[in-house]
N, C-alpha and C. Protein backbone atom coordinates (compact mmCIF):
# COMPACT_ATOMS: atom_id res chain seq x y z
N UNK A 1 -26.99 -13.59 16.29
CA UNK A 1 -26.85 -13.97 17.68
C UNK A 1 -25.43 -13.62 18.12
N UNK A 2 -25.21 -13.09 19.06
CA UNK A 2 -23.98 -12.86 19.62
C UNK A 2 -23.18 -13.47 20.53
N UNK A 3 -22.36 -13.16 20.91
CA UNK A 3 -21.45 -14.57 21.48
C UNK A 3 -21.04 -13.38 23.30
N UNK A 4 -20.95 -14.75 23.64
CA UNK A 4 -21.06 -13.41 25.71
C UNK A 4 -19.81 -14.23 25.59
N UNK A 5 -18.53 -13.67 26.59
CA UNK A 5 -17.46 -13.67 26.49
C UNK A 5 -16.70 -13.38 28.33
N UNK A 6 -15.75 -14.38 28.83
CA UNK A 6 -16.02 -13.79 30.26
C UNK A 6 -14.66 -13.10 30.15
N UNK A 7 -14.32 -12.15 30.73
CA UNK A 7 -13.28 -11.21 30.54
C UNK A 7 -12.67 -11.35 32.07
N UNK A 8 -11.40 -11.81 32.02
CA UNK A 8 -10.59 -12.23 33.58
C UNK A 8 -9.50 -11.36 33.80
N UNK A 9 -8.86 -11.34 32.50
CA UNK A 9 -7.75 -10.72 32.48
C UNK A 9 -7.40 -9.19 32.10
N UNK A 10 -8.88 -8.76 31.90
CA UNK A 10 -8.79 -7.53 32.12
C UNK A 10 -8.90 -6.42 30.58
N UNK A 11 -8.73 -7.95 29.73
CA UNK A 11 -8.91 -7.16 28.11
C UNK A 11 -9.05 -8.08 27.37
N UNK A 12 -9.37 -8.47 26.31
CA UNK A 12 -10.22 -9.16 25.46
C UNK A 12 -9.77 -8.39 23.78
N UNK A 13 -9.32 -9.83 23.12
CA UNK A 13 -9.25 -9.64 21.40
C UNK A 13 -9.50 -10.85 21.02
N UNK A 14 -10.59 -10.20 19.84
CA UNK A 14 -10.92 -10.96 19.37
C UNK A 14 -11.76 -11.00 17.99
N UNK A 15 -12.81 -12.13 17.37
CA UNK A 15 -13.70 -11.59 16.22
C UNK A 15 -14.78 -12.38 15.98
N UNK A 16 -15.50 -11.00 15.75
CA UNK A 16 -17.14 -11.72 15.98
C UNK A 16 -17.70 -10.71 15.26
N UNK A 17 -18.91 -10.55 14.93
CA UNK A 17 -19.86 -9.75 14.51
C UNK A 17 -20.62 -8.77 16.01
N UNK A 18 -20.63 -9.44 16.61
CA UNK A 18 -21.25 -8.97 18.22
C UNK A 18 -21.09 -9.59 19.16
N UNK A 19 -20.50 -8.53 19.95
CA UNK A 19 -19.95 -9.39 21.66
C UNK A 19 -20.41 -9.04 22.59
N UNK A 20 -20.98 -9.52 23.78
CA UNK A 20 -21.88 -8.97 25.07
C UNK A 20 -20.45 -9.38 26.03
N UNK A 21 -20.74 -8.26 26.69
CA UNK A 21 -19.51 -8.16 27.89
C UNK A 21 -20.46 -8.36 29.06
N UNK A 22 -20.09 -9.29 29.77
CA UNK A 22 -21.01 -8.82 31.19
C UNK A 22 -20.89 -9.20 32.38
N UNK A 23 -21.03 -8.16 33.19
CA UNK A 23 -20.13 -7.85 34.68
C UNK A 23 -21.40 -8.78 35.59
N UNK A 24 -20.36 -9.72 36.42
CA UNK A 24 -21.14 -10.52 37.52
C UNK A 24 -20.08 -10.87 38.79
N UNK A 25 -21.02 -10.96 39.48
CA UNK A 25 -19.96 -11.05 41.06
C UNK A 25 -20.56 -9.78 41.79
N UNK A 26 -20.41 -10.14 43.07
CA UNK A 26 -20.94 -8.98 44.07
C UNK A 26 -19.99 -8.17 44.34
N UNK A 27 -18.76 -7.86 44.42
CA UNK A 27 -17.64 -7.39 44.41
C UNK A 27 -17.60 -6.57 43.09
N UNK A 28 -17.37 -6.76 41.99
CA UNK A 28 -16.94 -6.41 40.90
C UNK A 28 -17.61 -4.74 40.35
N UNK A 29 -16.98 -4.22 40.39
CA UNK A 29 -16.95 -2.61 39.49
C UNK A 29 -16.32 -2.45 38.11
N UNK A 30 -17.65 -2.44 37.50
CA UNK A 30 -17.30 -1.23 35.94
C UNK A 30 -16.99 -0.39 36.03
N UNK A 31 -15.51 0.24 35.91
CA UNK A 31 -14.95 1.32 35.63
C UNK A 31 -15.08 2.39 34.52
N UNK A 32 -14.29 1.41 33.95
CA UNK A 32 -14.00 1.83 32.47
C UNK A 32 -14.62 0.81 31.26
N UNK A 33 -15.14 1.14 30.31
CA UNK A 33 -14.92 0.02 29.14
C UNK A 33 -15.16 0.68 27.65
N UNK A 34 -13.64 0.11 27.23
CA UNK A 34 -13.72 1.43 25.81
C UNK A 34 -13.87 0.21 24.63
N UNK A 35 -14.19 0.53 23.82
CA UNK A 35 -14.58 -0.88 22.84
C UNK A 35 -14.12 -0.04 21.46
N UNK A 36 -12.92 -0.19 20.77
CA UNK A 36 -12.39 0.14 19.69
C UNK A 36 -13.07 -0.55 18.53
N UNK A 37 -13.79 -0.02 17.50
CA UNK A 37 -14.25 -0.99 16.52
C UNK A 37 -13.68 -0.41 15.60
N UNK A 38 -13.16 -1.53 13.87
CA UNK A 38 -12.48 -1.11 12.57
C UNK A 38 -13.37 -1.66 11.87
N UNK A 39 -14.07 -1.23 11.23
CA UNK A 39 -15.53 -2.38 10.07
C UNK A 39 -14.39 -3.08 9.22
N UNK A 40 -14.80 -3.93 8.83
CA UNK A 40 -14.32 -4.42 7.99
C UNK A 40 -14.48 -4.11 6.29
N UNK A 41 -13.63 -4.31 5.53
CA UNK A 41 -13.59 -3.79 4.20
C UNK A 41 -14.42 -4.87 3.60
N UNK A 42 -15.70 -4.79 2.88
CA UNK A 42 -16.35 -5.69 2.14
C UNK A 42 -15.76 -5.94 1.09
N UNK A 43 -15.35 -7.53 0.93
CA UNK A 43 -14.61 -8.05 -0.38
C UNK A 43 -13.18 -8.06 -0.50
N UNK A 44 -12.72 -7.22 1.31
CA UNK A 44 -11.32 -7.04 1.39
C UNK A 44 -10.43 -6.02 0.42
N UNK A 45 -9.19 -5.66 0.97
CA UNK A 45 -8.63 -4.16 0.44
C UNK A 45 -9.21 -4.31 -1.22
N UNK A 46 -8.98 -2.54 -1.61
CA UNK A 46 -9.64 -2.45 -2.59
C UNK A 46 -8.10 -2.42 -3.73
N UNK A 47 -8.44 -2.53 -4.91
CA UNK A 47 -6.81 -2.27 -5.85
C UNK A 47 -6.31 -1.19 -5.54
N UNK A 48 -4.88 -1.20 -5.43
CA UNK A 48 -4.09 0.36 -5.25
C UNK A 48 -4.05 0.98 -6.46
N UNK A 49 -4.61 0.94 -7.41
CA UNK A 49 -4.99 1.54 -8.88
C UNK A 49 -3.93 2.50 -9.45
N UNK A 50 -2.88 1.89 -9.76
CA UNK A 50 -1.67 2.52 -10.03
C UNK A 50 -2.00 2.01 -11.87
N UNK A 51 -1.26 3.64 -12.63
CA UNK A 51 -1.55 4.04 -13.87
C UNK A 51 -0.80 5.08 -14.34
N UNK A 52 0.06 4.56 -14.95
CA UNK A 52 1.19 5.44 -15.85
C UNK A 52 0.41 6.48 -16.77
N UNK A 53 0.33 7.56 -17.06
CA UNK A 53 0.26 8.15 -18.23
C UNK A 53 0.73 7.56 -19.70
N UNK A 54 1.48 7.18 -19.69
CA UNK A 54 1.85 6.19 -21.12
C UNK A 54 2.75 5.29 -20.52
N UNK A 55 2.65 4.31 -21.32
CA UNK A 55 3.17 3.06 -21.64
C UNK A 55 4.95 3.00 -22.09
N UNK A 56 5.67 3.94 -22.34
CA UNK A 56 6.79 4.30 -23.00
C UNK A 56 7.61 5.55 -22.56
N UNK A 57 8.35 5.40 -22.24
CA UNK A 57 9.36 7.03 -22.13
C UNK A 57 10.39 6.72 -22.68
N UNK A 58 11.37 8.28 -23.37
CA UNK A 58 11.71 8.40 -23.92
C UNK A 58 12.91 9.01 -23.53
N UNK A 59 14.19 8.90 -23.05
CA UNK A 59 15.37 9.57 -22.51
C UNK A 59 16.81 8.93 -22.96
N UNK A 60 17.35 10.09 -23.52
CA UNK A 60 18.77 10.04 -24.17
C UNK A 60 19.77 9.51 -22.95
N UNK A 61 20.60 9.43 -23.56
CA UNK A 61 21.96 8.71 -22.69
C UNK A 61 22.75 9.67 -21.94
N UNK A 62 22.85 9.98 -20.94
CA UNK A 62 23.35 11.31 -20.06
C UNK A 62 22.04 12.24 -19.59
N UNK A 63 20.83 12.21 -20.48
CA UNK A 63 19.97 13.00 -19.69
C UNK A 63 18.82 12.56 -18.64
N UNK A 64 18.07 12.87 -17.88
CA UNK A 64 17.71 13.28 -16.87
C UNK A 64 16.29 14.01 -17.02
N UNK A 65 15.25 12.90 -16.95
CA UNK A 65 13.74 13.53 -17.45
C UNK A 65 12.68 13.02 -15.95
N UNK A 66 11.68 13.79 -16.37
CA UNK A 66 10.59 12.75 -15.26
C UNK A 66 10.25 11.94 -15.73
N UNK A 67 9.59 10.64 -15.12
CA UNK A 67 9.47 9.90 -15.34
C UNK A 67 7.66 10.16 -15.53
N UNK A 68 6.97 8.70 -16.15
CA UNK A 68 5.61 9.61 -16.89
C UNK A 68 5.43 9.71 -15.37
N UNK A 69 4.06 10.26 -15.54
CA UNK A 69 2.82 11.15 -14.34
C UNK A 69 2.29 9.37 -14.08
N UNK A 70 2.26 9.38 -13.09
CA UNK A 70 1.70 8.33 -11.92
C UNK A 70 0.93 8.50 -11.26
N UNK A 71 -0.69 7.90 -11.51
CA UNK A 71 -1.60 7.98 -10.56
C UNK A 71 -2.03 6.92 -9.70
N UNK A 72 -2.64 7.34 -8.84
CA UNK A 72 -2.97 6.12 -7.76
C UNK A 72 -4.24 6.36 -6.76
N UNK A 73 -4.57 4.96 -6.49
CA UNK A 73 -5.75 4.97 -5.13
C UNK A 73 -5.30 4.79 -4.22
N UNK A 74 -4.56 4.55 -4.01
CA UNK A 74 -3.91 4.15 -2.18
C UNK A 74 -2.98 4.94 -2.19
N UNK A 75 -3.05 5.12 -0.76
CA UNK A 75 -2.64 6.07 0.18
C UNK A 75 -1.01 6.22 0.21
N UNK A 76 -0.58 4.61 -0.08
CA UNK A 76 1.26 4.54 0.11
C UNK A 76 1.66 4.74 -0.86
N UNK A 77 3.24 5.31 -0.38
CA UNK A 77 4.26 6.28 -1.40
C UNK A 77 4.52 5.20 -1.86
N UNK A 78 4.93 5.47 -3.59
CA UNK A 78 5.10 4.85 -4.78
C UNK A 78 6.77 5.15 -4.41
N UNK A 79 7.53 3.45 -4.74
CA UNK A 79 8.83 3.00 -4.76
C UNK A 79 8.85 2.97 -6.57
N UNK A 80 9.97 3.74 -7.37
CA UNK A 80 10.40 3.05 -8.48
C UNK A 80 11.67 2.93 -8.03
N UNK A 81 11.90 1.81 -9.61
CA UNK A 81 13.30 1.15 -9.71
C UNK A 81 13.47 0.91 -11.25
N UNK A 82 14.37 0.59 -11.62
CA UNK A 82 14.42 0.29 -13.10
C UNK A 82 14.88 -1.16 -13.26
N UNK A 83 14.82 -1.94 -14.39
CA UNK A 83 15.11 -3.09 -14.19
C UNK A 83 16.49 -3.57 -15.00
N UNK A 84 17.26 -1.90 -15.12
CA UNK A 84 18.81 -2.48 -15.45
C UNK A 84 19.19 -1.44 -15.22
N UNK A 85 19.91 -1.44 -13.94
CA UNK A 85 20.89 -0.15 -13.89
C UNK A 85 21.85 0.66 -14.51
N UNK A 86 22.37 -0.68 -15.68
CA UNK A 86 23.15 -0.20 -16.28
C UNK A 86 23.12 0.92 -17.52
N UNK A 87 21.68 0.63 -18.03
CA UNK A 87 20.86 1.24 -18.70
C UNK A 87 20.27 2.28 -18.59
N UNK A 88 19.95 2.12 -17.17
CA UNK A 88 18.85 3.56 -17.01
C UNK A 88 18.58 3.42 -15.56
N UNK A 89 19.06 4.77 -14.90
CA UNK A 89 18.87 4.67 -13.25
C UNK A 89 17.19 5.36 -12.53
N UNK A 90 16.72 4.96 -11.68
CA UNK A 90 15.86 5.45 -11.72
C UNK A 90 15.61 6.84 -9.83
N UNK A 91 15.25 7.41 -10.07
CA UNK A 91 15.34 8.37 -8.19
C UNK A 91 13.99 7.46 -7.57
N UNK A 92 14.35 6.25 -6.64
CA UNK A 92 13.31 5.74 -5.74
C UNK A 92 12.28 6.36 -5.68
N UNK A 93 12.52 7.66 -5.11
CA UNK A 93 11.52 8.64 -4.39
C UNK A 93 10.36 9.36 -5.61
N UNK A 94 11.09 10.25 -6.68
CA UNK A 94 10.78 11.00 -7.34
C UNK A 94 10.43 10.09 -8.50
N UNK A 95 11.19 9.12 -9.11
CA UNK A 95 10.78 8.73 -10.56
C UNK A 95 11.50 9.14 -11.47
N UNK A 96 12.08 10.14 -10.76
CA UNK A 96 13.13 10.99 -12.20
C UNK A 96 14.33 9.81 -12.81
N UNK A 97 13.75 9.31 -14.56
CA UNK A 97 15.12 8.84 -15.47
C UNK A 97 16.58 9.23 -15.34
N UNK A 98 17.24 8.56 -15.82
CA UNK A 98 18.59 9.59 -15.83
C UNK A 98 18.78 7.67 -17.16
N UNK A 99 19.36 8.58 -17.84
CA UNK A 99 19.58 7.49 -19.26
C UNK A 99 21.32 7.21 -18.99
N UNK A 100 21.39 6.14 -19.29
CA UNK A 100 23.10 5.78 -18.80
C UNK A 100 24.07 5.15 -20.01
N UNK A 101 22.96 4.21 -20.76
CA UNK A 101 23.64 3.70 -21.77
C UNK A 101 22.62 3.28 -23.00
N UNK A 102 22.58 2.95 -24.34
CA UNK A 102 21.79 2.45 -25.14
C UNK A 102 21.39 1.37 -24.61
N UNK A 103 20.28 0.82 -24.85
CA UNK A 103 19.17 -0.91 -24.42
C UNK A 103 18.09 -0.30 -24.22
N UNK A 104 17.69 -1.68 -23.77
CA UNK A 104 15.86 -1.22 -23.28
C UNK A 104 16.18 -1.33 -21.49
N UNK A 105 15.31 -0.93 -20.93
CA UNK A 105 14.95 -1.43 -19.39
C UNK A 105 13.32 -1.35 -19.36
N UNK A 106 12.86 -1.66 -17.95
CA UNK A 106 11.62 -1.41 -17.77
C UNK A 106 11.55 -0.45 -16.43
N UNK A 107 10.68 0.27 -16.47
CA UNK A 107 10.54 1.49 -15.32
C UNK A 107 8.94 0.84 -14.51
N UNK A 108 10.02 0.65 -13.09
CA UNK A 108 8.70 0.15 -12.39
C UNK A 108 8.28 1.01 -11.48
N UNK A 109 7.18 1.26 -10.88
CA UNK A 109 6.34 1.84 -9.65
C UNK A 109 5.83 0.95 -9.11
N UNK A 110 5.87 0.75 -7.53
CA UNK A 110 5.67 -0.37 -6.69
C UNK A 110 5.02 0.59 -5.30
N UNK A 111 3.32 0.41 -5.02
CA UNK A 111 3.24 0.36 -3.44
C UNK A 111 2.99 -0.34 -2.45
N UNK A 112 3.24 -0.49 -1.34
CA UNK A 112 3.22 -1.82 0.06
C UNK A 112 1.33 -2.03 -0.31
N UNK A 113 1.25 -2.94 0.35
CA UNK A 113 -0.11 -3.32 0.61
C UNK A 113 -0.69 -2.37 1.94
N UNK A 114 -1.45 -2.04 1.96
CA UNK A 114 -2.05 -0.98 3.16
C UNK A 114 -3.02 -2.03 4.00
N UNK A 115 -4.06 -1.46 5.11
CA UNK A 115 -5.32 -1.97 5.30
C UNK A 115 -5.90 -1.47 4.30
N UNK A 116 -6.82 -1.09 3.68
CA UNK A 116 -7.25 -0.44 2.72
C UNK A 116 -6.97 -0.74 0.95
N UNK A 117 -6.07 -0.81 1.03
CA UNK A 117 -5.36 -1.08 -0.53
C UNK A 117 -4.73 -2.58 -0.41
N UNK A 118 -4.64 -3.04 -1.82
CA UNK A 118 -3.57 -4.40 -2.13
C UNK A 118 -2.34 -3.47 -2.39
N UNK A 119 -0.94 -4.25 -2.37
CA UNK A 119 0.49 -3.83 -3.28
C UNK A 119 -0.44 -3.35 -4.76
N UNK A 120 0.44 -2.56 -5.11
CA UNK A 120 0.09 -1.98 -6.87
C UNK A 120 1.49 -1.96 -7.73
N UNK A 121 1.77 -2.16 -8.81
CA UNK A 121 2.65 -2.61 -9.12
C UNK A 121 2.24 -2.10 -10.49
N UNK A 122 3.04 -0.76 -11.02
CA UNK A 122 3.11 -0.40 -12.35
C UNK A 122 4.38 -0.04 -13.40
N UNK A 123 4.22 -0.79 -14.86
CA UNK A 123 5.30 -0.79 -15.31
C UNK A 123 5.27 0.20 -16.61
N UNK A 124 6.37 0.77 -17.10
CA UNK A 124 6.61 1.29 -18.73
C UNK A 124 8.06 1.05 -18.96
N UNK A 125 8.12 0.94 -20.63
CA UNK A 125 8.98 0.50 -21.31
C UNK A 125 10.20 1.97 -21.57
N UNK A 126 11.05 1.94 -21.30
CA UNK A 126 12.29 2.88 -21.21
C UNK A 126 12.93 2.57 -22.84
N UNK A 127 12.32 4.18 -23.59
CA UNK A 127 13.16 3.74 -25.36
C UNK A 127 14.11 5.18 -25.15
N UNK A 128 15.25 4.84 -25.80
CA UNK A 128 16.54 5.72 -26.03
C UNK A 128 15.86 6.70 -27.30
N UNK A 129 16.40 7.59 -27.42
CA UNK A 129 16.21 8.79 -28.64
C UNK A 129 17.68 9.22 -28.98
């Protein structure tokens, strides 16, 4: 069953499954009426399915590697960071290591939540050689 709705102001938001618009008054002209619809995602956004190639990388102290291969379902650009700078820097954009000092860190990949996708949030373990 649908819900009728009186429209005064000239535009209308709102949520329903089905809305009847309907013009009354002796005066009154339908012009225009554009009705934008977005379905909704059943079960709500789907996982951003973020997945390292391995679990571990491997970069010396002064060098400068990629970081593993990163795959994903959603649409938004992947943020890394590392979780000790002092250790091991990471390029936001690209992923590319750069090794700074002996320790461990962790190498993260992070994307926003979309319509469509949740945040995704993927990690590997940073070992020195």
């Amino acid at each position: 069953m649908g819900k009728t709705t009186s429209v005064k102001s000239n535009s209308w938001t709102g949520s329903t499954d089905d809305v009847t618009f309907t013009l009354t008054g002796k005066t009154r002209a339908l012009q225009v009426l554009t009705i934008t619809y977005e379905a909704a995602i059943a079960g709500g956004p789907a996982s951003a399915g973020l997945s390292f190639a391995s679990s571990a990388l491997e970069v010396g102290v002064g060098e400068t590697v990629d970081g593993p291969a990163l795959t994903k379902a959603t649409t938004a650009e992947a943020v890394y960071s590392s979780s000790d700078d002092a250790v091991a820097t990471v390029d936001a954009a690209t992923g590319k290591v750069t090794g700074v000092a002996a320790g461990t860190a962790t190498i993260t990949a992070k994307t926003a939540a979309t319509a469509d996708f949740k945040e995704g949030v993927q990690q590997c373990d940073l070992q020195h050689r």
